[in-house]
Protein backbone atom coordinates (compact mmCIF):
# COMPACT_ATOMS: atom_id res chain seq x y z
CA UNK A 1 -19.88 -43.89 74.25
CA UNK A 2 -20.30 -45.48 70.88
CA UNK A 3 -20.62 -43.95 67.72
CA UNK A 4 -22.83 -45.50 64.93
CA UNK A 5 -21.71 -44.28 61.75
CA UNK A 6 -23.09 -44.65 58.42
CA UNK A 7 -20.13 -44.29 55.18
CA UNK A 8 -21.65 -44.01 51.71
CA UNK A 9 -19.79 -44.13 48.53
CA UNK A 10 -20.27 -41.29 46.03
CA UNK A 11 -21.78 -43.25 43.31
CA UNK A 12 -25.15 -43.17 42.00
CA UNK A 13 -25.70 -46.78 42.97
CA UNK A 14 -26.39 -47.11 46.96
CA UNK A 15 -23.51 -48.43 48.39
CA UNK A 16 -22.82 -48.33 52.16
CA UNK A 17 -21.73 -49.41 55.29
CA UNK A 18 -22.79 -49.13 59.05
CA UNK A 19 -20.30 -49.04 61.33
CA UNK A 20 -20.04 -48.61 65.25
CA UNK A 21 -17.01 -47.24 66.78
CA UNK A 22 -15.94 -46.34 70.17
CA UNK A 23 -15.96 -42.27 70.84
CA UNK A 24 -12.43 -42.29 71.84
CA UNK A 25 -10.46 -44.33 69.00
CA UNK A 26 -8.33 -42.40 67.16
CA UNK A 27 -9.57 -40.70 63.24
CA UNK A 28 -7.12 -43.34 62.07
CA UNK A 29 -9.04 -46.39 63.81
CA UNK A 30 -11.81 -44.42 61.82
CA UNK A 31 -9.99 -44.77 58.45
CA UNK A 32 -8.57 -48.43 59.51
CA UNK A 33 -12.54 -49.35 60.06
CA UNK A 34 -13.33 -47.83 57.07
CA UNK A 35 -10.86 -49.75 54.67
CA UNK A 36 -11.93 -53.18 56.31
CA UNK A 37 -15.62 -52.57 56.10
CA UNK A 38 -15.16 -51.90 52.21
CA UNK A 39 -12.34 -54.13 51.38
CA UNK A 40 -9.78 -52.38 51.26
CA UNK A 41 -6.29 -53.45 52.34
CA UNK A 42 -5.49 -49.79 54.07
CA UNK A 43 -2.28 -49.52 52.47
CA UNK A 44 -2.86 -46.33 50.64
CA UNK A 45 -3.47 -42.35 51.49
CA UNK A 46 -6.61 -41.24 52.88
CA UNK A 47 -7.52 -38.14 54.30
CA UNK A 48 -10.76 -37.07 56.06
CA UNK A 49 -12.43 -33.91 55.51
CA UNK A 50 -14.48 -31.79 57.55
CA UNK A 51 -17.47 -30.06 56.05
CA UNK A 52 -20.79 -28.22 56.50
CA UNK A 53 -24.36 -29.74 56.25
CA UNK A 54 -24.18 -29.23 52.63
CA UNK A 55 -21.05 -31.35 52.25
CA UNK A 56 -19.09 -28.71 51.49
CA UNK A 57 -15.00 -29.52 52.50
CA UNK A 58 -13.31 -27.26 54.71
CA UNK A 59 -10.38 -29.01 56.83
CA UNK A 60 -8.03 -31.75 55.66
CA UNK A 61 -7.24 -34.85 58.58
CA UNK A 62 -4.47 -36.99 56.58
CA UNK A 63 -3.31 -40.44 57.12
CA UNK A 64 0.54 -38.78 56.78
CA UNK A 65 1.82 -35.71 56.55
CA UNK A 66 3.77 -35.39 53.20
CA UNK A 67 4.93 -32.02 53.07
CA UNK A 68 8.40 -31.12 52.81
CA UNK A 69 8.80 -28.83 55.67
CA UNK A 70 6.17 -30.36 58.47
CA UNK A 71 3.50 -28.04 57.91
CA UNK A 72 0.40 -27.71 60.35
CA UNK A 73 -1.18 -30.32 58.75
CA UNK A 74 -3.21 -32.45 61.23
CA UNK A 75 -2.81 -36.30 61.45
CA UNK A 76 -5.23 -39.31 62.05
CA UNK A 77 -3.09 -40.56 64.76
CA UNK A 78 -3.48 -37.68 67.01
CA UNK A 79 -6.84 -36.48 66.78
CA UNK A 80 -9.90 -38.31 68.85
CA UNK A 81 -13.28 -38.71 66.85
CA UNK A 82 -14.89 -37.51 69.32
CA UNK A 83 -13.05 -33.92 68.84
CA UNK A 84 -14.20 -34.04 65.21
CA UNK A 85 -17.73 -35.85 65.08
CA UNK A 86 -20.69 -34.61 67.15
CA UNK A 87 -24.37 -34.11 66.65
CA UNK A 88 -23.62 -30.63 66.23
CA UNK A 89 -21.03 -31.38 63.46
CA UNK A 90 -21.86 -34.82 62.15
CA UNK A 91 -20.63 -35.02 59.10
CA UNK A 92 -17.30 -35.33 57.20
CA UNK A 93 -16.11 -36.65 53.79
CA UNK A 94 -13.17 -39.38 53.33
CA UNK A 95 -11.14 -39.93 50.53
CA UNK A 96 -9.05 -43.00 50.04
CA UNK A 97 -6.33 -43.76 47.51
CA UNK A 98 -5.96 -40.80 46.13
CA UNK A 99 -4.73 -41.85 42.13
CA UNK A 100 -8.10 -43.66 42.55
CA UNK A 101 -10.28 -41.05 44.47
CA UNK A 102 -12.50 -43.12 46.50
CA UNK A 103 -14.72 -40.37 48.05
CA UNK A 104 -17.53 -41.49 50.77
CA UNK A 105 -19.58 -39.47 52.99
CA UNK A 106 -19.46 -40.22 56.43
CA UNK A 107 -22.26 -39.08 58.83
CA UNK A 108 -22.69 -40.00 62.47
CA UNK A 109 -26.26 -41.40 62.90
CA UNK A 110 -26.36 -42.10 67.13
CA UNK A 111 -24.70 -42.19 69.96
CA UNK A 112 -25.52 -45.02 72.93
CA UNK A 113 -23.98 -46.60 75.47
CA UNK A 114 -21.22 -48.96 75.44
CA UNK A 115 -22.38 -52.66 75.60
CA UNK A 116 -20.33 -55.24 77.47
CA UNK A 117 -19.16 -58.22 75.32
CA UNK A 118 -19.17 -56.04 72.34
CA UNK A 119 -15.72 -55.79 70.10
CA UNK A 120 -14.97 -52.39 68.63
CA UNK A 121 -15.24 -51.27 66.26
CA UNK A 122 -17.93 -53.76 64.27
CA UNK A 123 -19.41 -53.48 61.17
CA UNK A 124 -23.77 -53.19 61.73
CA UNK A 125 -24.52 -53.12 58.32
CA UNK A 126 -23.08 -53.75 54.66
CA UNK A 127 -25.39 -52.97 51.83
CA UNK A 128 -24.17 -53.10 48.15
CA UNK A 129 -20.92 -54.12 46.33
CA UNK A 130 -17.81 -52.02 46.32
CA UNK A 131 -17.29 -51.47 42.35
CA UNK A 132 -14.32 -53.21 40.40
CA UNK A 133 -13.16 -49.26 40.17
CA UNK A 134 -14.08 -45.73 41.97
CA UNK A 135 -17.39 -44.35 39.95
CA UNK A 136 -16.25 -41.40 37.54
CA UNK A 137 -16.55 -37.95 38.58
CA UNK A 138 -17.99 -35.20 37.02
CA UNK A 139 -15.91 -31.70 38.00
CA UNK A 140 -19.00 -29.14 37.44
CA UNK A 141 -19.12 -25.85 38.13
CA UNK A 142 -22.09 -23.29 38.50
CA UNK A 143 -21.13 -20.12 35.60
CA UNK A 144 -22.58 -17.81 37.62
CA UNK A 145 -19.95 -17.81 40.26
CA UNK A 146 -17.26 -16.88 37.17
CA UNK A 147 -16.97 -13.70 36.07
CA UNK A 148 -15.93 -14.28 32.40
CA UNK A 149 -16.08 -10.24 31.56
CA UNK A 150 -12.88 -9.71 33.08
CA UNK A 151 -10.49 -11.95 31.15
CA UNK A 152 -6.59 -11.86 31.11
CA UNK A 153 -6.47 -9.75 27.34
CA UNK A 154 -5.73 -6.64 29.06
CA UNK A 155 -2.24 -7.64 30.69
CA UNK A 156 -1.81 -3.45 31.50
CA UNK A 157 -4.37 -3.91 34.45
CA UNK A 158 -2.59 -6.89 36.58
CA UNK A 159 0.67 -6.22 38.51
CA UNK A 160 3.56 -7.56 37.22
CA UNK A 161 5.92 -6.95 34.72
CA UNK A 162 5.00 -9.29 31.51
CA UNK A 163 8.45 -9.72 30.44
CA UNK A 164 10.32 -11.22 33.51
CA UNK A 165 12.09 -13.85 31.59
């Protein structure tokens, strides 16, 4: 089957690409498809990110894994998109580069058949231009989720011992 995917960049402009992709390819034919459709020369880190309908991340898919001791971390290389996009979960969020933080959203929008004489994966669509530099970010948080009653003054209450050096 063949997935057609639509990647938007976070910015307040409308920037995005559609894309088609075989079911099968790998996340990291994802991220490779990605990186051309935008311009990018795919030499830096990317991870995916899976997430709910509200966008909100849960699981990390990296490019490498860069911990020290191999953790569990899961790779690119060795998952299938079809394991991680479906209509029942069709949405994840990718990050590339990440000194720059290039953050899209990436949502599958159909599945149909594959067509003979068709290369994979192709880019459908390209509307808007990628920015000289990733669009700022604003970190905001709501205060109601903070509970700014209970602050650190009263060191008596925590458990630990406030002279350990």
């Amino acid at each position: 089957m063949i997935y057609k995917i639509r990647i938007i960049l976070d910015a307040e402009e409308d920037i995005f690409r559609d894309i088609e992709i075989e079911d099968g390819n790998s996340m990291e034919d994802l991220h490779n498809a990605i990186a051309q459709a935008f311009g990018f020369l795919g030499n830096e880190m990317a991870s995916f990110y899976t997430c709910d309908e509200e966008w909100r991340q849960d699981e990390e898919i990296a490019l490498f894994d860069m911990s020290e001791n191999g953790s569990d971390v899961r790779l690119m290389n060795q998952i299938l998109l079809q394991d991680i996009l479906t209509e029942q979960s069709p949405k994840l969020i990718y990050v590339y580069d990440f000194l720059s933080m290039w953050t899209f959203f990436v949502e599958l929008a159909d599945i149909v058949e594959k067509e003979d004489g068709h290369a994979y994966p192709n880019t459908l669509f390209s509307f808007g231009e990628l920015p000289d530099s990733p669009p700022e970010k604003k970190f905001e948080a709501d205060e109601s989720e903070f509970d700014f009653d209970n602050t650190l003054d009263n060191y008596e209450d925590l458990d630990f011992d406030e002279n350990w050096n």
